[in-house]
Protein backbone atom coordinates (compact mmCIF):
# COMPACT_ATOMS: atom_id res chain seq x y z
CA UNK A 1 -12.53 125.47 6.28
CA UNK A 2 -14.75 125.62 3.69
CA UNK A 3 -17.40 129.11 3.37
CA UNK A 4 -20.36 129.23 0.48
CA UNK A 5 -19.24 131.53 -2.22
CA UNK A 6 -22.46 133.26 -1.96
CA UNK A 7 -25.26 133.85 0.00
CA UNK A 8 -28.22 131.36 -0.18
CA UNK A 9 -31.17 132.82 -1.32
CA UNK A 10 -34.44 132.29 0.73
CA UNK A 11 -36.92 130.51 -1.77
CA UNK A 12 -33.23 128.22 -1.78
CA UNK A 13 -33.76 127.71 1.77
CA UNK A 14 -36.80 126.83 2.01
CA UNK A 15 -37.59 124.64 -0.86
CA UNK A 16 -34.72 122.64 1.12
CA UNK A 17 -36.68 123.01 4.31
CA UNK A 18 -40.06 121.91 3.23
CA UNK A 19 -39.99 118.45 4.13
CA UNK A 20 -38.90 119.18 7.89
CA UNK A 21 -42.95 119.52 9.20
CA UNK A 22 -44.59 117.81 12.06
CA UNK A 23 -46.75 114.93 11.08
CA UNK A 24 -50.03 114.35 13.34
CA UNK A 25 -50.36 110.86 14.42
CA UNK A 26 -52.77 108.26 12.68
CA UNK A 27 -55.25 107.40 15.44
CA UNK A 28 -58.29 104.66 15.15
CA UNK A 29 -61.32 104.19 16.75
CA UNK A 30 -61.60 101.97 19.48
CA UNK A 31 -63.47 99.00 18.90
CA UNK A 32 -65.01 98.32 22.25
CA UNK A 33 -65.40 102.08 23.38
CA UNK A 34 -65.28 104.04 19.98
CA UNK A 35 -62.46 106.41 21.77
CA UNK A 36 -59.22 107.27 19.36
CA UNK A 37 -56.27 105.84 19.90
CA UNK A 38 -52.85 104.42 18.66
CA UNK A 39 -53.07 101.75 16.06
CA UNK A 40 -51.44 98.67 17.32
CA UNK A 41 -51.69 99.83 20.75
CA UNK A 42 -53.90 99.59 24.31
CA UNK A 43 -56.83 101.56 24.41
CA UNK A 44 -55.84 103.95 26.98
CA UNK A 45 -59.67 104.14 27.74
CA UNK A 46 -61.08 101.21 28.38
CA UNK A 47 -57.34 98.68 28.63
CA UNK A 48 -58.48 96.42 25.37
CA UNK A 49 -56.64 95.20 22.32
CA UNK A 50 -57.82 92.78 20.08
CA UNK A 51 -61.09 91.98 21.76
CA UNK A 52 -59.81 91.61 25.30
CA UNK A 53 -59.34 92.85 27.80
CA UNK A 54 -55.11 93.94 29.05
CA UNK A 55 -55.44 96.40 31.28
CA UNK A 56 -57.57 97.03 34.34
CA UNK A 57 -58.78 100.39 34.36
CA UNK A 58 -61.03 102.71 36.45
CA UNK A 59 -64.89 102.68 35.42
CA UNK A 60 -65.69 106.32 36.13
């Protein structure tokens, strides 16, 4: 099996590791209620995408 001849150093390491981060997720307003959320997706708020209305959900 193969081994590394020697040890890898740490700025190495890392410059290889600097591309594994977490990304935050694009979010857009809400046309209707101006609440973020998912492009491409239902408004978990207020059930609309595209101007109408897909989900019924509670007034509150």
């Amino acid at each position: 099996m193969a081994l590394p001849k020697r040890k890898i150093s740490k700025s190495r390491g890392r410059k290889r590791r600097t591309h594994q981060r977490l990304t935050l997720a694009n979010l857009s307003t809400c046309p209707q209620c101006n609440e973020p959320k998912l492009p491409h997706h239902v408004c978990p708020n207020c059930g609309y995408y595209k101007g109408r209305a897909v989900i019924e959900t509670e007034e509150v």
